[in-house]
PDB file of N, CA and C in Angstrom:
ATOM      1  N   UNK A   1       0.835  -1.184   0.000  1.00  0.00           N
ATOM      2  CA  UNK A   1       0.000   0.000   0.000  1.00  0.00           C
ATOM      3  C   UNK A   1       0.873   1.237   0.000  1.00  0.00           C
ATOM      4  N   UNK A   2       0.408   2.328  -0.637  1.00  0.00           N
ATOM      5  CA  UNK A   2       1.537   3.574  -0.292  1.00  0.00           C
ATOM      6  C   UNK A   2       0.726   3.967   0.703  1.00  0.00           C
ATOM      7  N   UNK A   3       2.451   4.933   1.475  1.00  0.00           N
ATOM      8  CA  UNK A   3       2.529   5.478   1.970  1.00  0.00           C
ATOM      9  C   UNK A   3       1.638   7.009   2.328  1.00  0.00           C
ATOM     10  N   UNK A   4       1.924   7.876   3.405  1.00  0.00           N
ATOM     11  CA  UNK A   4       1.774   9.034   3.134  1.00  0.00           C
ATOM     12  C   UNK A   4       0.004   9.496   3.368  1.00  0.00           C
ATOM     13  N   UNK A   5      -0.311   8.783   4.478  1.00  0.00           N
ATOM     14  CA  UNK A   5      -1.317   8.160   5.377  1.00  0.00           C
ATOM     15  C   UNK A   5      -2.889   7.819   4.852  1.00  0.00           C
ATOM     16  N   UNK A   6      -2.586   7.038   3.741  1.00  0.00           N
ATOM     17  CA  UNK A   6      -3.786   6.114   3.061  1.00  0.00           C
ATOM     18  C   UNK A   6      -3.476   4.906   3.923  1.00  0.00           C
ATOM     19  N   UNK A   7      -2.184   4.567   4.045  1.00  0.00           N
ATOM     20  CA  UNK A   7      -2.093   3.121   4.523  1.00  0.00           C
ATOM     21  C   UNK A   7      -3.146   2.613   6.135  1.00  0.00           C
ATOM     22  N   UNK A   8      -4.093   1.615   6.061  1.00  0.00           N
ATOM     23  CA  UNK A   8      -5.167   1.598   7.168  1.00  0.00           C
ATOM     24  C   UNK A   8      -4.389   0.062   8.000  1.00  0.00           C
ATOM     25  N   UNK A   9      -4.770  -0.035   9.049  1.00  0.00           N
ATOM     26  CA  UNK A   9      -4.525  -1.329   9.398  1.00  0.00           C
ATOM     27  C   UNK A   9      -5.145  -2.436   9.120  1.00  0.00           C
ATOM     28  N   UNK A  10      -4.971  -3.736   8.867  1.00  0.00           N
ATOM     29  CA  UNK A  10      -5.661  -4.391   8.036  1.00  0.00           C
ATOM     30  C   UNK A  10      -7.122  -4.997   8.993  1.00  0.00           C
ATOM     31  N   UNK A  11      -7.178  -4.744  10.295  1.00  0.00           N
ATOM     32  CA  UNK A  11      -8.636  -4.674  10.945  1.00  0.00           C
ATOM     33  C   UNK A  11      -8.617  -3.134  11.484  1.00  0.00           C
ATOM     34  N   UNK A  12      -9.780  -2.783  12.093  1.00  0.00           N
ATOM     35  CA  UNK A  12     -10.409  -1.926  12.931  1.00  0.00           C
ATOM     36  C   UNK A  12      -9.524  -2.538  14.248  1.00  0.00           C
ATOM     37  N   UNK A  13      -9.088  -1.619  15.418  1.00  0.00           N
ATOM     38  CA  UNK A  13      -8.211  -1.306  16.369  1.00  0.00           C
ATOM     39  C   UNK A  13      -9.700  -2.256  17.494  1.00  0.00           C
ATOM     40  N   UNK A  14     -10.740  -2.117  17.454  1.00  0.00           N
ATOM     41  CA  UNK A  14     -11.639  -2.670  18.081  1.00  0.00           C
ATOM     42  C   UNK A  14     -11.692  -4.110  17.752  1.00  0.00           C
ATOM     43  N   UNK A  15     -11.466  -4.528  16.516  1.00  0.00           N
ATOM     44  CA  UNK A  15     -11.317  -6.080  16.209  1.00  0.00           C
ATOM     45  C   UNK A  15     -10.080  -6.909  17.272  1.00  0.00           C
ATOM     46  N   UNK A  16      -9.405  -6.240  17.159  1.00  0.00           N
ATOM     47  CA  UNK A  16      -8.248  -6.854  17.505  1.00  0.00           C
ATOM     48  C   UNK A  16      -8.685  -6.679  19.383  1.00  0.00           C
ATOM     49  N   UNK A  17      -8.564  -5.786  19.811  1.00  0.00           N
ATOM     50  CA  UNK A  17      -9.730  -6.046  21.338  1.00  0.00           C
ATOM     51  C   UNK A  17     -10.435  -6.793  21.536  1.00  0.00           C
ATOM     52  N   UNK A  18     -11.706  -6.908  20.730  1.00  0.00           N
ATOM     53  CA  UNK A  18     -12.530  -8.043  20.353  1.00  0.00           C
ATOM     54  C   UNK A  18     -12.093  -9.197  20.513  1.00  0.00           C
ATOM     55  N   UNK A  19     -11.044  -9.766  19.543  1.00  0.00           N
ATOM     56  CA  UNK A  19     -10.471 -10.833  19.610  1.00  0.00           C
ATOM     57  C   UNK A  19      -9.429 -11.131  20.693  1.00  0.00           C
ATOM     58  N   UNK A  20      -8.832 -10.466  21.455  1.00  0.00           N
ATOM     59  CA  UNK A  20      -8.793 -10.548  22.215  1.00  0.00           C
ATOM     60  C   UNK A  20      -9.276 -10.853  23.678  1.00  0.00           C
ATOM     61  N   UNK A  21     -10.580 -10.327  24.007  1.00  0.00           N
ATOM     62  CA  UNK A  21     -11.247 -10.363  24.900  1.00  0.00           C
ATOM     63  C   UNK A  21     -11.926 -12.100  24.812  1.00  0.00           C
ATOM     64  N   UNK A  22     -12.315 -12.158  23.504  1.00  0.00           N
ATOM     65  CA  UNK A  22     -13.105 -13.414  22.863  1.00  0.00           C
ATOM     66  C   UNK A  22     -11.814 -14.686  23.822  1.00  0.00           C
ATOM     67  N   UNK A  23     -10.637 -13.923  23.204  1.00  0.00           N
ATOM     68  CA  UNK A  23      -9.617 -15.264  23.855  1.00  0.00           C
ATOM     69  C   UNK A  23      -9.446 -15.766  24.850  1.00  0.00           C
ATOM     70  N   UNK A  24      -9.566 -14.075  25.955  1.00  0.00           N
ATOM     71  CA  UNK A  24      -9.375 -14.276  27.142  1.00  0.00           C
ATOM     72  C   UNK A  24     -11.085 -15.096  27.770  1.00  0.00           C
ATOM     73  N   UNK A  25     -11.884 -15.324  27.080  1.00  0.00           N
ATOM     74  CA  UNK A  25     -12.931 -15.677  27.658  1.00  0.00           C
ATOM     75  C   UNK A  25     -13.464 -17.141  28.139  1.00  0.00           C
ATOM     76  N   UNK A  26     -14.071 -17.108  28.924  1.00  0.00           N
ATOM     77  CA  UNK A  26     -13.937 -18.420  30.045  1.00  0.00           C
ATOM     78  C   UNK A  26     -14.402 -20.057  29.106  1.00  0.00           C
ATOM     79  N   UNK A  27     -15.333 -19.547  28.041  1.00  0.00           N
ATOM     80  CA  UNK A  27     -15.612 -20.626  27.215  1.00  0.00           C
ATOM     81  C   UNK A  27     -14.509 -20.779  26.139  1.00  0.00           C
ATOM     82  N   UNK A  28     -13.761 -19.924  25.739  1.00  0.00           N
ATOM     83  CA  UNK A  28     -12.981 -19.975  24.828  1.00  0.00           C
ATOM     84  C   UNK A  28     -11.629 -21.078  25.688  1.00  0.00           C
ATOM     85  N   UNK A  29     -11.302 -20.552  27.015  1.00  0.00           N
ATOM     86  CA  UNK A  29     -10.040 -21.105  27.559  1.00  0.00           C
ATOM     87  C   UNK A  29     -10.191 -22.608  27.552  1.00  0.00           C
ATOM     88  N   UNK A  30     -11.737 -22.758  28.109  1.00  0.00           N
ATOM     89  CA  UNK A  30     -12.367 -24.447  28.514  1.00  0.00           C
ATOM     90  C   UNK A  30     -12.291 -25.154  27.557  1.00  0.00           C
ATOM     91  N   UNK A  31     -12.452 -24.423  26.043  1.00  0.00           N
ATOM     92  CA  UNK A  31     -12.154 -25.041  24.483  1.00  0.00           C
ATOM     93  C   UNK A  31     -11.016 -25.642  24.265  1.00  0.00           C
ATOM     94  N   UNK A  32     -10.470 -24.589  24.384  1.00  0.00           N
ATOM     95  CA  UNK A  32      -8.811 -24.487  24.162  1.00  0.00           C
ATOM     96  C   UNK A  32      -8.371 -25.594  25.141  1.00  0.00           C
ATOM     97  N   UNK A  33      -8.669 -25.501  26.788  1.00  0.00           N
ATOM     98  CA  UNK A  33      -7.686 -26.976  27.391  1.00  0.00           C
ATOM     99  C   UNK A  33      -8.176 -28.220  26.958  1.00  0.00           C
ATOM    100  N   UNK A  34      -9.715 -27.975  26.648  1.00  0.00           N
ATOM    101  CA  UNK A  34      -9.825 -29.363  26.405  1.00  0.00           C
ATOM    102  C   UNK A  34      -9.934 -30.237  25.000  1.00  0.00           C
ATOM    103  N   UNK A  35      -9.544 -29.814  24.046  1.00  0.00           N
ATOM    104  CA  UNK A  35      -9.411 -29.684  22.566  1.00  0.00           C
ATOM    105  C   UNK A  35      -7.343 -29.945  22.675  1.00  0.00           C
ATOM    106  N   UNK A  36      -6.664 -29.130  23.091  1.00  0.00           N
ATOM    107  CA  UNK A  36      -5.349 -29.187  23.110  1.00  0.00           C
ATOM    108  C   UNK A  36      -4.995 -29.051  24.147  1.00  0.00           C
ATOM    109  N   UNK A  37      -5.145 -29.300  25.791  1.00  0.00           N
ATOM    110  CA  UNK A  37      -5.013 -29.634  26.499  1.00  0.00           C
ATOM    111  C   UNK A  37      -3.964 -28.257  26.931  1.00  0.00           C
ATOM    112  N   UNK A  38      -3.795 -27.239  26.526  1.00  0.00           N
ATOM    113  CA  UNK A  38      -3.137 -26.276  27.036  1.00  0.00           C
ATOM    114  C   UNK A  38      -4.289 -24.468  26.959  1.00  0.00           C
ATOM    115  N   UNK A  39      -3.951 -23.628  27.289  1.00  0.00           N
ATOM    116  CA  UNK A  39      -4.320 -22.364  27.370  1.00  0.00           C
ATOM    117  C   UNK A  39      -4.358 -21.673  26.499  1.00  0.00           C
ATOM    118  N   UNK A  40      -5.267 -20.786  25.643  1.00  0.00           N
ATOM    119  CA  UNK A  40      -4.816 -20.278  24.369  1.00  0.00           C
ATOM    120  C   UNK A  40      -3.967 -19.088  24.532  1.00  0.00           C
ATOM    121  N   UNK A  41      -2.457 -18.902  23.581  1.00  0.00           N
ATOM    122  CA  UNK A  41      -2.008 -17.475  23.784  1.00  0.00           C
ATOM    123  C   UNK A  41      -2.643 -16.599  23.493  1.00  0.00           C
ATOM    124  N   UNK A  42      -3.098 -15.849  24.179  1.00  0.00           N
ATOM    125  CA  UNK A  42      -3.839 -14.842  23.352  1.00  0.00           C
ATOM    126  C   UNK A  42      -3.369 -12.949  23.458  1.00  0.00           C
ATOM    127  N   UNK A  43      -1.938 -13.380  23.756  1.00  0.00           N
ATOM    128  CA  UNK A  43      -0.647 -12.328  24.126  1.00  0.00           C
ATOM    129  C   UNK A  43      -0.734 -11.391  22.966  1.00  0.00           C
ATOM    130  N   UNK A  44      -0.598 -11.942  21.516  1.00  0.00           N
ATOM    131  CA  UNK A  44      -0.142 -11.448  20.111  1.00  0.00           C
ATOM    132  C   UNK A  44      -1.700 -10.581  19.956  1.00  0.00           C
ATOM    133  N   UNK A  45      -2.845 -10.617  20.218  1.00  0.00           N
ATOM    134  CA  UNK A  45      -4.024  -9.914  19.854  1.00  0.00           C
ATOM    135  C   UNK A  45      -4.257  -8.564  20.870  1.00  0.00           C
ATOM    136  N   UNK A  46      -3.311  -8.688  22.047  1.00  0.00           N
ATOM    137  CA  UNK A  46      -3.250  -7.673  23.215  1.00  0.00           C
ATOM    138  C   UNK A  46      -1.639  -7.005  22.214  1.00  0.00           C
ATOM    139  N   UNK A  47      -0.898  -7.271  22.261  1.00  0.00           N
ATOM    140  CA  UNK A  47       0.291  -6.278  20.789  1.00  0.00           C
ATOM    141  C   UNK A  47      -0.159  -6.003  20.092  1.00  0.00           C
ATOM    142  N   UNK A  48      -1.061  -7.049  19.649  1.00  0.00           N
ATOM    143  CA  UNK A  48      -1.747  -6.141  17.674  1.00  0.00           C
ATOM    144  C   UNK A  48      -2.289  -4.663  18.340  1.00  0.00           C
ATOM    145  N   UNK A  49      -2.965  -5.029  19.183  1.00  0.00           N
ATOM    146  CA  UNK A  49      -3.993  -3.873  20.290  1.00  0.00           C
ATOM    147  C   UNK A  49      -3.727  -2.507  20.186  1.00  0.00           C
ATOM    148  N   UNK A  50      -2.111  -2.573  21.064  1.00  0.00           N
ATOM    149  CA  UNK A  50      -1.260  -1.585  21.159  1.00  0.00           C
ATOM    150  C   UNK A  50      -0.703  -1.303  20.306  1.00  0.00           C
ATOM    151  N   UNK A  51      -0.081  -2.092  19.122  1.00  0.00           N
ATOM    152  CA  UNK A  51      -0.080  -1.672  17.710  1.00  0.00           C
ATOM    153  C   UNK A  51      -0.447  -0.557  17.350  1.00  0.00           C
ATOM    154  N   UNK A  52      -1.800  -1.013  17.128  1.00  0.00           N
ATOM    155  CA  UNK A  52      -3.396   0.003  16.249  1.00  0.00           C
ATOM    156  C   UNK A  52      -3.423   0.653  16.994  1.00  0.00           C
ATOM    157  N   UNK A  53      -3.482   0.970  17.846  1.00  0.00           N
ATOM    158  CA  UNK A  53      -3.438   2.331  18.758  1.00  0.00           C
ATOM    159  C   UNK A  53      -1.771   2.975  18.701  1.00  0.00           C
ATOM    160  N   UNK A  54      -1.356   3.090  18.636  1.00  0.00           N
ATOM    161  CA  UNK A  54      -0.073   3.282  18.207  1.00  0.00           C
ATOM    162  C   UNK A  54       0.207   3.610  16.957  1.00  0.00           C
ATOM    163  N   UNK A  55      -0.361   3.287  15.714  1.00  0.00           N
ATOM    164  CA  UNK A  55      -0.628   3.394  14.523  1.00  0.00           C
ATOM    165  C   UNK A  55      -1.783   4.900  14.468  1.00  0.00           C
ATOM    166  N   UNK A  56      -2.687   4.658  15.312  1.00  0.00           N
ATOM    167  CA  UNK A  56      -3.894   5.416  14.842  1.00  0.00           C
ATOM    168  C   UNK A  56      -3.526   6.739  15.449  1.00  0.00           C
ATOM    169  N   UNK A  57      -2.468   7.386  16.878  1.00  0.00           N
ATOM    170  CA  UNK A  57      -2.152   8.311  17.515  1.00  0.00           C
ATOM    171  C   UNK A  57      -1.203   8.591  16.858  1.00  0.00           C
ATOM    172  N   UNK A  58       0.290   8.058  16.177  1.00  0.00           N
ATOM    173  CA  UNK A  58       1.458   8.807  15.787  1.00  0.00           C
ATOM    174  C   UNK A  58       1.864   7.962  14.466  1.00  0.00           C
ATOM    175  N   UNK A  59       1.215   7.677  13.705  1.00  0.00           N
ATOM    176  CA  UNK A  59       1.732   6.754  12.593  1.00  0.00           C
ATOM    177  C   UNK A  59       3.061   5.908  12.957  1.00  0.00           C
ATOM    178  N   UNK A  60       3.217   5.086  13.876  1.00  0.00           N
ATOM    179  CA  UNK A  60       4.706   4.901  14.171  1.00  0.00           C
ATOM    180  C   UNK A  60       4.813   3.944  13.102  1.00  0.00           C
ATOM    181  N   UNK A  61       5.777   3.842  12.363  1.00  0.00           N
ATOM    182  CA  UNK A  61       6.220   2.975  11.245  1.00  0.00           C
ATOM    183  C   UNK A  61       6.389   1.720  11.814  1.00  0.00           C
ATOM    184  N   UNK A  62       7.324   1.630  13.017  1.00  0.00           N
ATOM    185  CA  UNK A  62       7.363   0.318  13.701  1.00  0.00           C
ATOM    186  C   UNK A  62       6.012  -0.401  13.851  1.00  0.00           C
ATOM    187  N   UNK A  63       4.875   0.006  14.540  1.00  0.00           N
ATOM    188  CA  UNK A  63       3.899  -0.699  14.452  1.00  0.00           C
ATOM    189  C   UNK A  63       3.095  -1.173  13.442  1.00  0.00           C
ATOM    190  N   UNK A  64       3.023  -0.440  12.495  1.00  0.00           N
ATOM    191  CA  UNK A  64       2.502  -0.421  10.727  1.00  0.00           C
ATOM    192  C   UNK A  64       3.233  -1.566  10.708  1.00  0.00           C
ATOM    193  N   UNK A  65       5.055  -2.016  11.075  1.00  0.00           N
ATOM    194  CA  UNK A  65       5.591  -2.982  10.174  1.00  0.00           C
ATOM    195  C   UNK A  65       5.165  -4.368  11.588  1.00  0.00           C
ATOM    196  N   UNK A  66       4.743  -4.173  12.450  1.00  0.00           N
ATOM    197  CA  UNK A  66       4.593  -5.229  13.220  1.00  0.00           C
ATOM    198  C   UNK A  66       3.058  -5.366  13.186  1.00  0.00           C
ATOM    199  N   UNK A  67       2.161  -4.774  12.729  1.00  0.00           N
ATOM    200  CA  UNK A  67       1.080  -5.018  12.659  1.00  0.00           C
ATOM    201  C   UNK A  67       0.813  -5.948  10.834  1.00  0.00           C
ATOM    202  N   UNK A  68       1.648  -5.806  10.407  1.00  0.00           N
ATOM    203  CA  UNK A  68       1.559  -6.657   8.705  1.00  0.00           C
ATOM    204  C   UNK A  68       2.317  -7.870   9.209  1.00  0.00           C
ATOM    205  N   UNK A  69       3.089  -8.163  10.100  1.00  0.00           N
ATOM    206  CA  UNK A  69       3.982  -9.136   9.782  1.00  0.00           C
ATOM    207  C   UNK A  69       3.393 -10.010  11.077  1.00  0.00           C
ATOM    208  N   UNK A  70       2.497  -9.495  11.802  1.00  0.00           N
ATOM    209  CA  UNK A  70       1.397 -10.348  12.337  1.00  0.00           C
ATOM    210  C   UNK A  70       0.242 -11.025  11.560  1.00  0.00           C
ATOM    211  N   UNK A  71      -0.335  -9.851  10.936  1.00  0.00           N
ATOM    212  CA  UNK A  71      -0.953 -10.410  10.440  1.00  0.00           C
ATOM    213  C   UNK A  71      -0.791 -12.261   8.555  1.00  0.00           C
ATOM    214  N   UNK A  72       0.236 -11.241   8.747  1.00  0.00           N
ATOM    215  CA  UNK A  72       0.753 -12.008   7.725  1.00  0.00           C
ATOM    216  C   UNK A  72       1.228 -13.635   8.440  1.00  0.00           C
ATOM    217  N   UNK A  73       1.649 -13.644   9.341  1.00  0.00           N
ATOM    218  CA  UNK A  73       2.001 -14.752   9.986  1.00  0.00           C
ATOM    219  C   UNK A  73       0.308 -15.404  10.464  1.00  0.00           C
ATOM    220  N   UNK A  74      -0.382 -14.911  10.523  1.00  0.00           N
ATOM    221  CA  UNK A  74      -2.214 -14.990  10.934  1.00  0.00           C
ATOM    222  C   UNK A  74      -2.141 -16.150   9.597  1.00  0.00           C
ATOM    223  N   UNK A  75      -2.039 -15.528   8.213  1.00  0.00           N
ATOM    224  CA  UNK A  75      -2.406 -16.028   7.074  1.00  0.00           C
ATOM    225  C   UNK A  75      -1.700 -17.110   6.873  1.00  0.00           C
ATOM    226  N   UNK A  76      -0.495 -16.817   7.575  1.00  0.00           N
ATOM    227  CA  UNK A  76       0.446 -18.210   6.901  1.00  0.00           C
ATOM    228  C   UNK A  76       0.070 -19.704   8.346  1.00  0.00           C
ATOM    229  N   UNK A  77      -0.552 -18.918   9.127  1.00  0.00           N
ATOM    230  CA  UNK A  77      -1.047 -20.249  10.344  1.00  0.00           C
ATOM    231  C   UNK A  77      -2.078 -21.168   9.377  1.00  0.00           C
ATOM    232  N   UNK A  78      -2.904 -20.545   8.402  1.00  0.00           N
ATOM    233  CA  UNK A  78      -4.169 -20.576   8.729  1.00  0.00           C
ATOM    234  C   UNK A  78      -4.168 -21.496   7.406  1.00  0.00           C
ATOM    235  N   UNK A  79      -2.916 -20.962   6.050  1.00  0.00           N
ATOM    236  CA  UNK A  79      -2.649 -21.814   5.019  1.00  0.00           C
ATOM    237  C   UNK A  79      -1.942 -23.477   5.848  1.00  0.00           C
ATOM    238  N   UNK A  80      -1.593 -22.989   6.525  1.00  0.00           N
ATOM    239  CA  UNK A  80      -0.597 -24.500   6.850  1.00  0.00           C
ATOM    240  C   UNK A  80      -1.310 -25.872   6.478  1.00  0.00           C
ATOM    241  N   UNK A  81      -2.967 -25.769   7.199  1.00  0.00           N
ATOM    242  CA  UNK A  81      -3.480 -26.947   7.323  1.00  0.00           C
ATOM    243  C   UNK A  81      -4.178 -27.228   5.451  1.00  0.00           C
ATOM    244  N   UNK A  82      -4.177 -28.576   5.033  1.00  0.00           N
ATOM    245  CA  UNK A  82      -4.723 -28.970   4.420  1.00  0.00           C
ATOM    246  C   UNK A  82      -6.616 -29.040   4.386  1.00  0.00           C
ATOM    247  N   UNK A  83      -7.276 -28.551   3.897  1.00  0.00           N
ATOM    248  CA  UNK A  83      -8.676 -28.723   3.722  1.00  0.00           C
ATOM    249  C   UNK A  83      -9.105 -30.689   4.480  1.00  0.00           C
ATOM    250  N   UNK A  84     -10.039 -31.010   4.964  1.00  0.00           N
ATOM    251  CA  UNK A  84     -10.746 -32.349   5.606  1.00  0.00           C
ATOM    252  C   UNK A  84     -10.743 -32.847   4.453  1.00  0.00           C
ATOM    253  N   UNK A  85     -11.774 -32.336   3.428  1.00  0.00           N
ATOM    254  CA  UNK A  85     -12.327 -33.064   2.417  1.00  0.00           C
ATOM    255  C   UNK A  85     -11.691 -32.597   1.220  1.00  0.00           C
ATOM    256  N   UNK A  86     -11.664 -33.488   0.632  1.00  0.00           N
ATOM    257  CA  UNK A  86     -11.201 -33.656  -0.915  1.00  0.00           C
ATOM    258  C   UNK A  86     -12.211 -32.960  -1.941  1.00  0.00           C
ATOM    259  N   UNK A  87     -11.882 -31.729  -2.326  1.00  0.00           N
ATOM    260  CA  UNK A  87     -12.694 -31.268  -3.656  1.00  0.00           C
ATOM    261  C   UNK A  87     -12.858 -32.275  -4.966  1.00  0.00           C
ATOM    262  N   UNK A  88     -14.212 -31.775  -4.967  1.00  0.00           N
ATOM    263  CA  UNK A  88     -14.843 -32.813  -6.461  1.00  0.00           C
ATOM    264  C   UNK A  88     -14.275 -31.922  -7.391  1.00  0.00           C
ATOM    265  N   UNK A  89     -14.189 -32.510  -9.097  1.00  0.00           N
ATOM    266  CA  UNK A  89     -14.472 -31.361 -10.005  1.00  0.00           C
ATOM    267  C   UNK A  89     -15.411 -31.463 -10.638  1.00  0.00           C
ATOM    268  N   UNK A  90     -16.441 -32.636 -10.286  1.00  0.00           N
ATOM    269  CA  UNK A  90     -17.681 -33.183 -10.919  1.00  0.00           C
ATOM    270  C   UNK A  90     -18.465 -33.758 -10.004  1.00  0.00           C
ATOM    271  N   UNK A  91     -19.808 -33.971  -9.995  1.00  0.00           N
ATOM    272  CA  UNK A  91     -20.265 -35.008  -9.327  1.00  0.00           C
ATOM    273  C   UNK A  91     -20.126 -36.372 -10.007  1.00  0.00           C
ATOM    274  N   UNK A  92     -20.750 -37.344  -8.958  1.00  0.00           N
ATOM    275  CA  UNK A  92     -20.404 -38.718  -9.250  1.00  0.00           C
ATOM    276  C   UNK A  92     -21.375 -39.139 -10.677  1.00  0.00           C
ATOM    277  N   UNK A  93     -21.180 -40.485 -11.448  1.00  0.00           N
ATOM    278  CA  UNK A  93     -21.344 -40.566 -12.102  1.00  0.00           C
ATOM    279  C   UNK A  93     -22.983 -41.299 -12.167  1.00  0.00           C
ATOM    280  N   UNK A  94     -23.209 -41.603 -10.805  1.00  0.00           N
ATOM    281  CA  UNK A  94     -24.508 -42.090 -10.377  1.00  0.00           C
ATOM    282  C   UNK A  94     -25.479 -40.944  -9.546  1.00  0.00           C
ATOM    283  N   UNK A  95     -25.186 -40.139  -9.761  1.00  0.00           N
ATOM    284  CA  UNK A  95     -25.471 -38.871  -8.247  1.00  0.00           C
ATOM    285  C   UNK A  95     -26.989 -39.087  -8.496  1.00  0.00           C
ATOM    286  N   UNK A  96     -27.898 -39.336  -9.557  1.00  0.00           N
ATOM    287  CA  UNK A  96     -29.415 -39.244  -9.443  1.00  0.00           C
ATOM    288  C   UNK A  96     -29.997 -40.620  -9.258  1.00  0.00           C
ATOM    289  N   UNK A  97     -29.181 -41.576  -9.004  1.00  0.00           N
ATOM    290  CA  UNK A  97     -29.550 -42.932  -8.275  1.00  0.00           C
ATOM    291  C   UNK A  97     -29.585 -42.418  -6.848  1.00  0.00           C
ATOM    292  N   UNK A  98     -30.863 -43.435  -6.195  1.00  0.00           N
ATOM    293  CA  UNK A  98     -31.412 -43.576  -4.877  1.00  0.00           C
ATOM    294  C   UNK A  98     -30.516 -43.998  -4.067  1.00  0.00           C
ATOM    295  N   UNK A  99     -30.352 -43.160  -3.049  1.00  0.00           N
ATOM    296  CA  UNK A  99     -29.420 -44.008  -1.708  1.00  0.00           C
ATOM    297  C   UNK A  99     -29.405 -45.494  -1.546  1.00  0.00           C
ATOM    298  N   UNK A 100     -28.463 -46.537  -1.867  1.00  0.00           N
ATOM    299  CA  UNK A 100     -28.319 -47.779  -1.596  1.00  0.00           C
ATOM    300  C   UNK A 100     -29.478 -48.800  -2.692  1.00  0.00           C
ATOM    301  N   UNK A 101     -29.990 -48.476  -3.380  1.00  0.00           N
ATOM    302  CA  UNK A 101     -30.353 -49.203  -4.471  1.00  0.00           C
ATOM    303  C   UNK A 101     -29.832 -48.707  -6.081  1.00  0.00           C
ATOM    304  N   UNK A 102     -30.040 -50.039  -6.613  1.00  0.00           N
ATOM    305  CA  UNK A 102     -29.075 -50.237  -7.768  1.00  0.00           C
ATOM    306  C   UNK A 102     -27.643 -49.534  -8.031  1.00  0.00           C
ATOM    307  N   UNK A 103     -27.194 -49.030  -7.329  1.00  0.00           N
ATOM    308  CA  UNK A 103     -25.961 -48.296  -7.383  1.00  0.00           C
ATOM    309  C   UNK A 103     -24.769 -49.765  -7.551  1.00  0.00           C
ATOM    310  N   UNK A 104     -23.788 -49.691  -8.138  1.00  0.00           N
ATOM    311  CA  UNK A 104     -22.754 -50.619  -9.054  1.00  0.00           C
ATOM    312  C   UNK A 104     -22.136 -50.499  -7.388  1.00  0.00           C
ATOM    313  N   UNK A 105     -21.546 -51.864  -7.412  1.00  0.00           N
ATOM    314  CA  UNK A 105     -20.479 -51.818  -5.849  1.00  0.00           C
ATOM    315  C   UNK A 105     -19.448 -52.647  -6.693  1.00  0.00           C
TER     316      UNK A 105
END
């Protein structure tokens, strides 16, 4: 994005609170231990925080570059995992046959 104060943060300064608060919250933690058996960090959404506020009072360049390279690390968590299911590029070749009759086995 250029410079020269078009550049926005890539959420609202309230999102990142939001998500934060969401983390720190008592159903979210109970998720989190008992799904992965540990606590969620939810440290990096309290920095983004101070970031955007930091961004939105003095343009500090430092936070502009730590608020992209969070988020950017957000995107690259989120590519890591492979999709559950396997994309079709067609349906099947029986798809208007009845559940469990005459279908070829």
């Amino acid at each position: 994005m250029a410079d020269g104060g078009a550049w926005r943060p890539p959420r609202t300064c309230e999102d990142y609170w939001s998500e934060w608060k969401h983390c720190k919250g008592i159903r979210n933690l109970f998720h989190n231990y008992y799904t992965y058996g540990e606590a969620p960090s939810c440290e990096q959404w309290k920095i983004d925080y101070g970031n955007c506020r930091k961004w939105e009072k003095s343009k500090s360049p430092d936070a502009k570059e730590s608020l992209c390279k969070s988020e950017r690390a957000r995107i690259l968590e989120k590519q890591k995992y492979d999709p559950v299911w396997k994309l079709r590029k067609s349906p099947p070749r029986d798809w208007y046959l009845p559940l469990g009759q005459d279908k070829p086995k």
